[in-house]
N, C-alpha and C. Protein backbone atom coordinates (compact mmCIF):
# COMPACT_ATOMS: atom_id res chain seq x y z
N UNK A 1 0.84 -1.19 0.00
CA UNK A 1 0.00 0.00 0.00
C UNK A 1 0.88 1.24 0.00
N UNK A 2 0.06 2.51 -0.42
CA UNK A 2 1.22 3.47 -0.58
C UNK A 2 1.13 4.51 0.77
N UNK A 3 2.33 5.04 0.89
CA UNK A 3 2.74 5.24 2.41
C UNK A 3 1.06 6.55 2.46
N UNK A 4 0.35 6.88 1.39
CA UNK A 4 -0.72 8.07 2.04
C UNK A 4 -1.69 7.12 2.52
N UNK A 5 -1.94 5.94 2.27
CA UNK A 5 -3.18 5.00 2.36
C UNK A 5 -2.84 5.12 4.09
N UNK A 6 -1.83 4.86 4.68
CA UNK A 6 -1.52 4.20 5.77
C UNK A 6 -1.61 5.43 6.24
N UNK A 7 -1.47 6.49 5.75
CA UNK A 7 -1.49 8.17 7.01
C UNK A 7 -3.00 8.00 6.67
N UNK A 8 -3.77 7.75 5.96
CA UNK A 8 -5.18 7.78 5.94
C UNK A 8 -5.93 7.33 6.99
N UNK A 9 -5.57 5.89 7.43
CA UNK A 9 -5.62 5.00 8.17
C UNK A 9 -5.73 5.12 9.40
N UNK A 10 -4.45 5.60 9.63
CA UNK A 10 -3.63 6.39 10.99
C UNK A 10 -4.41 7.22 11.77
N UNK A 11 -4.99 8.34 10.70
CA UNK A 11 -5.83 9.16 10.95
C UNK A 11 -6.89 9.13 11.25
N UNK A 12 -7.69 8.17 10.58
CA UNK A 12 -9.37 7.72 11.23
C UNK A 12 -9.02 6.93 12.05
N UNK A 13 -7.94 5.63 12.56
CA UNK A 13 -8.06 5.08 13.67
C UNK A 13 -8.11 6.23 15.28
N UNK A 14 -6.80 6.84 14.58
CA UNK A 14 -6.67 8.20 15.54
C UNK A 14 -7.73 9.04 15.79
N UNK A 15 -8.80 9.43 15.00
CA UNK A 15 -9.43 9.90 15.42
C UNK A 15 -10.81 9.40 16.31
N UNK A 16 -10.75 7.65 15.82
CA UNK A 16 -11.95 7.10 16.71
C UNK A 16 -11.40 6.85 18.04
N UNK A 17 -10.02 6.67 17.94
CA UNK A 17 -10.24 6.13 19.32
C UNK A 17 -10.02 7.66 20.55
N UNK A 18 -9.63 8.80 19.54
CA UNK A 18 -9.95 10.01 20.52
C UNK A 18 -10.98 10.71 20.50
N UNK A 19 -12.53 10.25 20.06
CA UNK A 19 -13.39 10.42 19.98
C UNK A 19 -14.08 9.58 21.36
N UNK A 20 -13.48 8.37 21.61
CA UNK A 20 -14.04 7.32 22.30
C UNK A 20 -13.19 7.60 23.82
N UNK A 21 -12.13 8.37 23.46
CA UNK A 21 -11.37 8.63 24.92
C UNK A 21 -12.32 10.05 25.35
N UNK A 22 -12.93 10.71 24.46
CA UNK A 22 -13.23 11.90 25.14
C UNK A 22 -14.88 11.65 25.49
N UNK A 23 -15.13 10.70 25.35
CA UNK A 23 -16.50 10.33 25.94
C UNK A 23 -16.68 9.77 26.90
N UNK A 24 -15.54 8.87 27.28
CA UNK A 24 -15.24 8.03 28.56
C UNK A 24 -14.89 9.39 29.37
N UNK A 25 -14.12 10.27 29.01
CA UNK A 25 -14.01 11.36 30.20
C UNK A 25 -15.00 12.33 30.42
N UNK A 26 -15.68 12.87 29.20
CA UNK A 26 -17.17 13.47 30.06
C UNK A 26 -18.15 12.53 30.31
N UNK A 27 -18.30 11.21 30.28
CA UNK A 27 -19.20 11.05 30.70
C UNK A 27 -19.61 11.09 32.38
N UNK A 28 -20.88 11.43 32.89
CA UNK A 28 -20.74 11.47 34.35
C UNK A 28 -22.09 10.37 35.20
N UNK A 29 -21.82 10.10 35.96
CA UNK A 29 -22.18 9.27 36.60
C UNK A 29 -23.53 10.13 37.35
N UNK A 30 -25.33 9.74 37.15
CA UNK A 30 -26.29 10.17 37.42
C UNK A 30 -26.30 10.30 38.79
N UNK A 31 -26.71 11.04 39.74
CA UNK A 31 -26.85 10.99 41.03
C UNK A 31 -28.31 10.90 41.46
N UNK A 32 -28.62 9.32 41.73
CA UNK A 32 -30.30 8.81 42.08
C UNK A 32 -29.97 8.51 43.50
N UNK A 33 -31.23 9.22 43.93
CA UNK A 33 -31.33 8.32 45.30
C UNK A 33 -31.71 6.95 45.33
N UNK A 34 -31.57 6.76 46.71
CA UNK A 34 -32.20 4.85 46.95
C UNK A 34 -33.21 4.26 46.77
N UNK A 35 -34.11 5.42 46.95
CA UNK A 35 -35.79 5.39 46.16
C UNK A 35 -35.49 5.13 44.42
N UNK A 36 -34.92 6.30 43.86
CA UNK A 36 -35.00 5.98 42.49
C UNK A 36 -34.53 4.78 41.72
N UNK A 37 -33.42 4.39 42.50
CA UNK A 37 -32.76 2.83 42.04
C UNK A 37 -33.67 1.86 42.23
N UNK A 38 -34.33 1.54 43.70
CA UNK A 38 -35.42 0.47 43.70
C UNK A 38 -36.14 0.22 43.13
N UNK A 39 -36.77 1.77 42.76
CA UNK A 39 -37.91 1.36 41.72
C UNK A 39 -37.30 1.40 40.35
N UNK A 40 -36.32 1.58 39.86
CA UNK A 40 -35.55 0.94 37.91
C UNK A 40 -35.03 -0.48 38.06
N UNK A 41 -35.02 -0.90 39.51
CA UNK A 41 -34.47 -2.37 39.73
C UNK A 41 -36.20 -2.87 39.86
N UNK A 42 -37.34 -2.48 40.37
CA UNK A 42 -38.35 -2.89 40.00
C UNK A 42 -38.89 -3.17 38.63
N UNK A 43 -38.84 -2.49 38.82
CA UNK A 43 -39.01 -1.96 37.01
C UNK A 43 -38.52 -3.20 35.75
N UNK A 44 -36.91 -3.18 35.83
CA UNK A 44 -36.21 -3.93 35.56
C UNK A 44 -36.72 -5.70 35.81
N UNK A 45 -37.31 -5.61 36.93
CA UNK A 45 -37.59 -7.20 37.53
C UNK A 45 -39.05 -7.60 36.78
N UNK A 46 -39.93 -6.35 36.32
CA UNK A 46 -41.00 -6.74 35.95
C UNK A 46 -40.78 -6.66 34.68
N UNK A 47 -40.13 -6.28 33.76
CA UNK A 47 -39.70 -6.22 32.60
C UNK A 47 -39.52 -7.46 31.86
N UNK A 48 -38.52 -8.31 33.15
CA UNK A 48 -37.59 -9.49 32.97
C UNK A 48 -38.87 -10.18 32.92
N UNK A 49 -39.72 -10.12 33.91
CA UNK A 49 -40.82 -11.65 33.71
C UNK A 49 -42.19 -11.16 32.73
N UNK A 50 -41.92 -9.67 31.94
CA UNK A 50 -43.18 -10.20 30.86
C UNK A 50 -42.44 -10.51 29.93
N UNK A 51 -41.16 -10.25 29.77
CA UNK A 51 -40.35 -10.91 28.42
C UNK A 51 -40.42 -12.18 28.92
N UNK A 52 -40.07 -12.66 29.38
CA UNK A 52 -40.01 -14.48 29.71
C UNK A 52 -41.25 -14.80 29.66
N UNK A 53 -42.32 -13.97 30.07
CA UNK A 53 -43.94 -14.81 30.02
C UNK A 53 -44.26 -14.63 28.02
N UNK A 54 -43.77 -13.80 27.71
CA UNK A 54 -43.78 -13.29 26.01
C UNK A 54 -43.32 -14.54 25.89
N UNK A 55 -41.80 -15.30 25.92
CA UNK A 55 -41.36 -16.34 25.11
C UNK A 55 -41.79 -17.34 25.55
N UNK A 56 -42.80 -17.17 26.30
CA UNK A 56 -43.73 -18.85 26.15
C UNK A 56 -44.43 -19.13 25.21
C-alpha cells in the first residue's frame, strides 16, 4: 500500500479512538437516590418476567 493510504488510516483510527477517549471522560455518573434505584431495579424485575412470560 502506498505510504498516504496508511497516514489515511492512521488518521481515522486516531481519530476514533480520541473520539471514544473523550466520551469516557465526560461522561458522568447520574446521582439517584435509593428510592430511584429500587424502583428501575423494580421496574427492571418486571420487565424481565413479561419478556419471559412473552417467550412462552
Amino acid at each position: 500500500m502506498p505510504w498516504y493510504a496508511w497516514l489515511i488510516m492512521a488518521l481515522a483510527l486516531g481519530s476514533i479512538v480520541g473520539a471514544l477517549m473523550m466520551l469516557r471522560d465526560t461522561a458522568k455518573k447520574l446521582p439517584l437516590t435509593e428510592e430511584q434505584l429500587q424502583r428501575i431495579h423494580q421496574r427492571n424485575a418486571e420487565m424481565d418476567a413479561k419478556d419471559a412470560d412473552d417467550k412462552r
